[in-house]
Protein backbone atom coordinates (compact mmCIF):
# COMPACT_ATOMS: atom_id res chain seq x y z
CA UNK A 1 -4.08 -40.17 12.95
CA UNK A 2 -4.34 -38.33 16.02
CA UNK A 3 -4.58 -40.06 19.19
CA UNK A 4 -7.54 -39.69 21.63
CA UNK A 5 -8.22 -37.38 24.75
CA UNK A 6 -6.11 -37.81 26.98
CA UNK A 7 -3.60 -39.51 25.53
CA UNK A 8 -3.70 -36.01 23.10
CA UNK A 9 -3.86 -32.81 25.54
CA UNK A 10 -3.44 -29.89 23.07
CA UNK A 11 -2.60 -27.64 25.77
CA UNK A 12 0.94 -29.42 26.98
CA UNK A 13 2.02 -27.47 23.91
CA UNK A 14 0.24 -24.33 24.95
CA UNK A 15 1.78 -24.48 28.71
CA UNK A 16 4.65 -22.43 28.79
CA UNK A 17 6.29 -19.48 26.46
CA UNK A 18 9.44 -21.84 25.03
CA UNK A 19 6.61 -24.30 23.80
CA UNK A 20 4.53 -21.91 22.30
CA UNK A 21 7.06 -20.73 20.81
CA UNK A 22 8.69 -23.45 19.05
CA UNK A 23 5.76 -24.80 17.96
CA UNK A 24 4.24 -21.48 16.37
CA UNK A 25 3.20 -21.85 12.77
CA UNK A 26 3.10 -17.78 11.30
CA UNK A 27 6.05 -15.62 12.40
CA UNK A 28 5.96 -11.60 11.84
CA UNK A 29 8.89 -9.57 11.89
CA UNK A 30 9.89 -6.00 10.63
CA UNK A 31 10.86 -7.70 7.14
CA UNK A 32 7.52 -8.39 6.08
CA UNK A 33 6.12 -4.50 6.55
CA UNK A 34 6.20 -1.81 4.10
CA UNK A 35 5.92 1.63 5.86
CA UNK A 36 2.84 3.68 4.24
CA UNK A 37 3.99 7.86 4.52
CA UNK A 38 2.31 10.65 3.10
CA UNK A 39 4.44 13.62 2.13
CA UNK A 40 3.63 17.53 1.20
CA UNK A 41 5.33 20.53 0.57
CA UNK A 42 3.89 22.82 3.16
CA UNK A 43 5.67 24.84 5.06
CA UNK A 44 6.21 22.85 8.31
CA UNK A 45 8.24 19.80 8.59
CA UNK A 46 5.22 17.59 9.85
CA UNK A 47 1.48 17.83 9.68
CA UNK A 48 -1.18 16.49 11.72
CA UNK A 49 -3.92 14.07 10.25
CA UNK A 50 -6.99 14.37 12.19
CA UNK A 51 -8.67 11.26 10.91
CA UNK A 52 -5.44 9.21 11.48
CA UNK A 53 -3.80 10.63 14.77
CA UNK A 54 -0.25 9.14 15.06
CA UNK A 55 -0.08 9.70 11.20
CA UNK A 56 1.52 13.00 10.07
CA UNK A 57 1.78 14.56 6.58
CA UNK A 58 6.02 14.56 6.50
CA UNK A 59 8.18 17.08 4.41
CA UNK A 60 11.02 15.59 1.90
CA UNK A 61 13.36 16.71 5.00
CA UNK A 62 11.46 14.23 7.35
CA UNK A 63 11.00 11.57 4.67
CA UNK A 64 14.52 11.44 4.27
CA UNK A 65 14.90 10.63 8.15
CA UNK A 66 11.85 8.34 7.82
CA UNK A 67 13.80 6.19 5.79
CA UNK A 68 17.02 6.24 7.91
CA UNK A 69 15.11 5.35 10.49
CA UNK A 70 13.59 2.33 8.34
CA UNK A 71 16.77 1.03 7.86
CA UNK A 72 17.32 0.92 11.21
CA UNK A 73 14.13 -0.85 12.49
CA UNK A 74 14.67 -3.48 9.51
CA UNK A 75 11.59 -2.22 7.82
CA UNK A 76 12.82 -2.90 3.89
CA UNK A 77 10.74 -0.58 2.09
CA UNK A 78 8.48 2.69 2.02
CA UNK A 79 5.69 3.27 0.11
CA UNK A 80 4.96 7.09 -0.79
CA UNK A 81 1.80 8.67 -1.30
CA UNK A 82 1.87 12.88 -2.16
CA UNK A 83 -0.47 15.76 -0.79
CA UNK A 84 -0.53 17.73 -3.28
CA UNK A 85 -1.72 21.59 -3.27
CA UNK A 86 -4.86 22.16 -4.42
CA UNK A 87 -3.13 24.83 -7.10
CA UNK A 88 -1.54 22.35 -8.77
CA UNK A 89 -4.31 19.99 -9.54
CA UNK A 90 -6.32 20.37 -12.75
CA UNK A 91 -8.71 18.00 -14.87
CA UNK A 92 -5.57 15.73 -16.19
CA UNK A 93 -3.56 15.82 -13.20
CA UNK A 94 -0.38 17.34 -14.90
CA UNK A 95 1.49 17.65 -11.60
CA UNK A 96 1.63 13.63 -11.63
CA UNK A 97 3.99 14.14 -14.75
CA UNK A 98 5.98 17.29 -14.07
CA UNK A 99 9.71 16.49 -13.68
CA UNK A 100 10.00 17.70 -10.42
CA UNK A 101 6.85 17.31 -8.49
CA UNK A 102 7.15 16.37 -4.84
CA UNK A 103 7.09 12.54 -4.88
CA UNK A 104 10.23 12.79 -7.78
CA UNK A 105 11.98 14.87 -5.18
CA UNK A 106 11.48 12.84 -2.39
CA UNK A 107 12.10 9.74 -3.92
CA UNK A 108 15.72 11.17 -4.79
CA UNK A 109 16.29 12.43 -1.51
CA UNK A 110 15.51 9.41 0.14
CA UNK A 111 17.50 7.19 -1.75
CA UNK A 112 20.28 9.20 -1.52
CA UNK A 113 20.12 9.15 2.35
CA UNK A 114 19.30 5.18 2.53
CA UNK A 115 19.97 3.28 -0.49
CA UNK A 116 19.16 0.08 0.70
CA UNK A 117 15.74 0.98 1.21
CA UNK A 118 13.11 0.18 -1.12
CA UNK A 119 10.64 2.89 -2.50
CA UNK A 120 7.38 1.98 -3.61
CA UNK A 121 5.43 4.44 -5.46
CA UNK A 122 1.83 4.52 -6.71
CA UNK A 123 1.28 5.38 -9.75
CA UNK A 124 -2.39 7.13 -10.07
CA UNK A 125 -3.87 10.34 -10.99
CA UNK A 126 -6.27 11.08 -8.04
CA UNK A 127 -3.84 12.68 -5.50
CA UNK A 128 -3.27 15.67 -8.31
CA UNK A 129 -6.59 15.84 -10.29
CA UNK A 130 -9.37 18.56 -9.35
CA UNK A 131 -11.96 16.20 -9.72
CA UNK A 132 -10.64 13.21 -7.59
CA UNK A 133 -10.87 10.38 -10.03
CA UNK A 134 -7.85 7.96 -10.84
CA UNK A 135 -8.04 8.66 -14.32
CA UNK A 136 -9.08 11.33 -17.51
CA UNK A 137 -12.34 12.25 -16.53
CA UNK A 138 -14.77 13.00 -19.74
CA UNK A 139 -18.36 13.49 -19.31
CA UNK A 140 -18.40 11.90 -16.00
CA UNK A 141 -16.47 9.27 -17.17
CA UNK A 142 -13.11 7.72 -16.07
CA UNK A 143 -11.40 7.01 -19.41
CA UNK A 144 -9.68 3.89 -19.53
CA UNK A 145 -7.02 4.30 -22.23
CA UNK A 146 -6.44 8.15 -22.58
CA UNK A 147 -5.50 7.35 -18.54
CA UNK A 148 -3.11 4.60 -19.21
CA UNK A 149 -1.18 6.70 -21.45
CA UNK A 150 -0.82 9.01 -18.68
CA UNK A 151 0.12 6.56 -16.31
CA UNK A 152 2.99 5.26 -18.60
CA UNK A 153 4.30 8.76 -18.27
CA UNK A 154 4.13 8.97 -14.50
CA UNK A 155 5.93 5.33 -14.63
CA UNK A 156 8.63 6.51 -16.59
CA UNK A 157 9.10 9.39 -14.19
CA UNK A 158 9.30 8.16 -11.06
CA UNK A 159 11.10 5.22 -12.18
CA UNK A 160 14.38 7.61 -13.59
CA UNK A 161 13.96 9.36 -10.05
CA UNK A 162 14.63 5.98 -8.30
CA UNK A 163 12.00 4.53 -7.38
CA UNK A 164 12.67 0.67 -6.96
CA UNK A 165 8.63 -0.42 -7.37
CA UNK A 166 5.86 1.29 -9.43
CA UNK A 167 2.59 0.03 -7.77
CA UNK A 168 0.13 1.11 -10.29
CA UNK A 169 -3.45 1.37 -8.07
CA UNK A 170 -5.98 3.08 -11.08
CA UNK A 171 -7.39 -0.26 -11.73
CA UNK A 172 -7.38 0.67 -15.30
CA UNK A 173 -8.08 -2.17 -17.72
CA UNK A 174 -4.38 -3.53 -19.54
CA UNK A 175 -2.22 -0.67 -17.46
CA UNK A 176 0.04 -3.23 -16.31
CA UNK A 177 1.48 -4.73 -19.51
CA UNK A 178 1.15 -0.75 -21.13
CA UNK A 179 4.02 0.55 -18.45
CA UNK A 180 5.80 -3.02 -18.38
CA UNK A 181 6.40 -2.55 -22.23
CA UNK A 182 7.36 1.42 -21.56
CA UNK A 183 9.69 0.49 -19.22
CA UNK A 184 11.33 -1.90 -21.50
CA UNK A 185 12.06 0.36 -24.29
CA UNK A 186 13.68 3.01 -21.74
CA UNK A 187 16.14 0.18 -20.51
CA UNK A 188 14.49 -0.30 -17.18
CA UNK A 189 14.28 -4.19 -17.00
CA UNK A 190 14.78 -3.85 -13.21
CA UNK A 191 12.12 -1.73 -12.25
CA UNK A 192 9.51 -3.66 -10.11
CA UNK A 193 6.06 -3.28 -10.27
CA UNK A 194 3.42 -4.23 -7.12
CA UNK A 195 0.09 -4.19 -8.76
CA UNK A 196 -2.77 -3.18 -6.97
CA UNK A 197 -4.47 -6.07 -8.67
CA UNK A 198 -7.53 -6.54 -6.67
CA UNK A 199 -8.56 -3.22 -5.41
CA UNK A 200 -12.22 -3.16 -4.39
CA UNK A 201 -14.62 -0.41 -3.79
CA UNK A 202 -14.51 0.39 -0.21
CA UNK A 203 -15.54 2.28 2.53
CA UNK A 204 -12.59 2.24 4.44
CA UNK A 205 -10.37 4.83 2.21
CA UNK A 206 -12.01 7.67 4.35
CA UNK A 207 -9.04 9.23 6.25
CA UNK A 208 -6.57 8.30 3.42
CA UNK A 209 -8.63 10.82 1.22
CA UNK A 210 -8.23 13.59 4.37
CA UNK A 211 -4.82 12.61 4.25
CA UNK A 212 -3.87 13.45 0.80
CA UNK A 213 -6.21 16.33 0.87
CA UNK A 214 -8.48 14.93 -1.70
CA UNK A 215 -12.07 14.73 0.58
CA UNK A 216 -14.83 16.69 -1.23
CA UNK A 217 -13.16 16.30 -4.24
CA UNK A 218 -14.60 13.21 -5.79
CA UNK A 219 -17.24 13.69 -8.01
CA UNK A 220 -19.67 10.65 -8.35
CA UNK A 221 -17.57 7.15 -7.04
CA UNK A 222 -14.85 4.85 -8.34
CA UNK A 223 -17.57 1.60 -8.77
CA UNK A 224 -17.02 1.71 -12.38
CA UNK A 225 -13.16 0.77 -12.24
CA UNK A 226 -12.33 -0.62 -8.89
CA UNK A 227 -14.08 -4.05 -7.73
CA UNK A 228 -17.30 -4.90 -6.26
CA UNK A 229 -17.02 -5.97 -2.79
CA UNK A 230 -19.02 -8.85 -3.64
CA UNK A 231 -16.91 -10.56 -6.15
CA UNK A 232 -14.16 -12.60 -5.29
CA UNK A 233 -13.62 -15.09 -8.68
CA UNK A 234 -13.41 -11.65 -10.28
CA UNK A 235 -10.37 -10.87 -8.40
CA UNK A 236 -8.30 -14.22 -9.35
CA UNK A 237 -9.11 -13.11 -13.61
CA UNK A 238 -7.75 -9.50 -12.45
CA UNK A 239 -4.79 -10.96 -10.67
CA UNK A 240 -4.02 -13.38 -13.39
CA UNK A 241 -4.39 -10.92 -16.23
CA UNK A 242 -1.95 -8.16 -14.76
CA UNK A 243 0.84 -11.85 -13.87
CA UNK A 244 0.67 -11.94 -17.66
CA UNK A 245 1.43 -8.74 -18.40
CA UNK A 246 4.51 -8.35 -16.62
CA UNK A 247 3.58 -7.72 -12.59
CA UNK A 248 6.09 -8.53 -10.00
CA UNK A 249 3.82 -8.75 -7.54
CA UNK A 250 0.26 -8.19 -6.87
CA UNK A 251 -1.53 -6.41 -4.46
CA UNK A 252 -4.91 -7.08 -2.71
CA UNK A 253 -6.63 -4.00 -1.27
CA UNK A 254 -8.12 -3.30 1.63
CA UNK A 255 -6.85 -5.68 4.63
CA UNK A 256 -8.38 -7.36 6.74
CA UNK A 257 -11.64 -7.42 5.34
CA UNK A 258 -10.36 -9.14 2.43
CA UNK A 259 -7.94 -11.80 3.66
CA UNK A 260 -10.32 -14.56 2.24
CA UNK A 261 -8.74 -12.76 -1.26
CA UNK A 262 -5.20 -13.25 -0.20
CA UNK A 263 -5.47 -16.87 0.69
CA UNK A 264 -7.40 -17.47 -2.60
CA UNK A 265 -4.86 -15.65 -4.70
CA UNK A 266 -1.91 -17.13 -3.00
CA UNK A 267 -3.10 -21.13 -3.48
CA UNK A 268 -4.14 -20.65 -6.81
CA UNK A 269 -0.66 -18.79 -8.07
CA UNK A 270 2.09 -18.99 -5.61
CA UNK A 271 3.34 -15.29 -6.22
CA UNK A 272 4.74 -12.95 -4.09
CA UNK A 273 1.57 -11.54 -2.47
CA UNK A 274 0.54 -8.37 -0.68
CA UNK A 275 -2.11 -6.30 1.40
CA UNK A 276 -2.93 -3.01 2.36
CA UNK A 277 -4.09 -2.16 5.73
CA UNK A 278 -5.45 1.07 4.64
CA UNK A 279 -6.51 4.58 6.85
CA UNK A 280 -10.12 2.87 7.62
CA UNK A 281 -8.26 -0.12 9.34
CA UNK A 282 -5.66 1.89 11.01
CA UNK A 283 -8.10 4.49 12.27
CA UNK A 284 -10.80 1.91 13.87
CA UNK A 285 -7.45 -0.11 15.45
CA UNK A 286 -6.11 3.47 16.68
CA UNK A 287 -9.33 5.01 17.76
CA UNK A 288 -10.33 1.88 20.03
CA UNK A 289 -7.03 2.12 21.58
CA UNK A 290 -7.03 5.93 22.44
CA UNK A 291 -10.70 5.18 24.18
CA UNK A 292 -8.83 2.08 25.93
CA UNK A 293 -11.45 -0.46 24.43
CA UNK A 294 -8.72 -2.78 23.53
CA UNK A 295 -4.93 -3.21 23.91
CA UNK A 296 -3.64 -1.34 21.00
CA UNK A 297 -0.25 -2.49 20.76
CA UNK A 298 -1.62 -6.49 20.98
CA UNK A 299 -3.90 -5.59 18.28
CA UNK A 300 -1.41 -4.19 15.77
CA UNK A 301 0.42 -7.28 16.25
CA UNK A 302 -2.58 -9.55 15.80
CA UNK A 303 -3.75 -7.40 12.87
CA UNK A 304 -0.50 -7.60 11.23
CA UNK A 305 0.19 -11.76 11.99
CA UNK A 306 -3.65 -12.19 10.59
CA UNK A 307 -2.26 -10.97 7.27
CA UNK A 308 0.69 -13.03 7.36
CA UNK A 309 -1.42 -16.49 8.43
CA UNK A 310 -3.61 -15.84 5.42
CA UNK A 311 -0.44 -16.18 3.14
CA UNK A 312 0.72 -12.70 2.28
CA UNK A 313 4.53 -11.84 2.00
CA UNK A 314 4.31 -8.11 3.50
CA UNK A 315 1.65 -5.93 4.44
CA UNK A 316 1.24 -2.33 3.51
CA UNK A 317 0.74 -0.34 6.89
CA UNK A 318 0.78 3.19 8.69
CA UNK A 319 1.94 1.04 11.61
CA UNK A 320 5.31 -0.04 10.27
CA UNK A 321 7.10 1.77 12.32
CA UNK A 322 5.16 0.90 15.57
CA UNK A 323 4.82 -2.91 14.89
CA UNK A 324 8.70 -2.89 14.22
CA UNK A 325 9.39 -0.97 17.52
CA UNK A 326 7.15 -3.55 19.46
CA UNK A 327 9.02 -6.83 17.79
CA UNK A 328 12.30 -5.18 18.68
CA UNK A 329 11.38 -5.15 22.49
């Protein structure tokens, strides 16, 4: 029972930095990020992402140094997303399976060059299909199994070129247990896999589509596989049918706009739990900095400890390497 005012004074504890502190409930450090890059194959080591600026397109060359340099900021993993050229996209998205497409190249060559760092890779069809969809398209429709069967295939390959997680983000019904069986059979019982297990519907994938060089692509919308931004009891069944079919880890996606999904997932089954502050987050934080409406560097910070209050283990984020540079100081 707390005792009255002013015997209690909340603020003593507030007064000075020691206090604050010592007392403090939610720490962030580098640990809990996972550094978001996108790679291509163009010909210059770095390109510029207008809708994300402080976010460049990186060759395998400047990957590989992205990861050395994750090592050295105590950032433990990377998550890799591809830009692929548009003359290697077609209706299936074959590239996504060739045996040495971009992302198998670069996961090699970074894990060559730091070991100790993890790669996560997504497994999805929509950075190499013509028609932007995460899936066999048919008719205007996403099919569910004829994609899983694909994405077992992409699993399989990325997974003998080293990557350490698969983080399957299709939202395909059954995926989950489909590549966790696959990857038994090839004698991978180590491979990891981050499920994207509550992916919603949103608005804020805008400059991740510029990124990846997908915008204008998408024919029609993704409502009819990823979740309703309304539903939230929808999310636990989605989260607890991919736990039983072999996930690692689950994934809610976007961020901040969805933290009331973290702390429900993470009370009701105590996993490992992530987030994903995606290109819509990152922009808004980056493009209110650059007009000086707020303190940028404060507000990375506060973005990043709001995800870590709310009970996840790591957060996905273009501003890994930032945040870790500002907890160093």
């Amino acid at each position: 029972m707390n005792a009255a005012f002013p015997a209690l004074r909340l603020r003593r504890l507030r007064q000075a930095d020691w206090t604050r502190r010592l007392v403090r409930e939610t720490v962030l450090s580098p640990a809990d990020l996972i550094w978001s890059v996108v790679i291509h194959d163009g010909p210059d080591a770095r390109e510029a992402i207008p809708s994300m600026p402080g976010v460049e397109r990186l060759s395998v060359a400047e990957a590989v140094k992205a990861a050395v340099e994750a090592r050295a900021l105590g950032i433990p993993a990377l998550a890799v997303f591809p830009k692929v050229d548009g003359g290697l996209k077609d209706a299936r998205g074959s590239a996504a399976t060739h045996p040495d497409n971009l992302v198998v190249q670069a996961v090699a060559a970074m894990k060559a060059a730091a070991p100790e760092v993890g790669i996560v890779c997504d497994v999805a069809l929509d950075p190499y299909t013509d028609h932007g969809h995460d899936g066999v398209l048919e008719r205007g429709c996403v099919l569910n199994d004829a994609t899983v069967e694909r994405l077992i295939e992409q699993s399989l390959l990325l997974a003998s070129a080293g990557a350490d997680v698969l983080a399957p983000s299709d939202m395909m019904d059954g995926r989950i247990g489909r590549i966790r069986t696959a990857l038994e059979a090839d004698g991978r019982c180590d491979t990891l896999i981050l499920s994207y297990a509550a992916k919603y519907a949103s608005a804020f994938y805008g400059p991740f589509r510029d990124a990846i060089g997908t915008t204008g692509l998408l024919k029609g919308d993704k409502a009819t596989y990823q979740m309703d931004p309304a539903n939230t009891h929808e999310a636990l069944r989605e989260v607890e049918l991919d736990l039983a079919e072999g996930a690692d880890m689950v994934m809610v996606k976007p961020g901040l706009p969805y933290l009331d999904i973290v702390r429900r997932v993470v009370e009701r089954f105590a996993v490992p739990t992530f987030a994903f502050q995606v290109s819509g987050e990152y922009a808004m934080i980056k493009a209110a900095g650059q007009n000086g409406w707020l303190d940028e560097d404060r507000a990375v910070l506060e973005s990043l400890l709001a995800f870590k209050r709310a009970g996840c283990s790591g957060v996905l984020t273009y501003f890994a390497r930032d945040a870790a540079r500002l907890l160093g100081r």
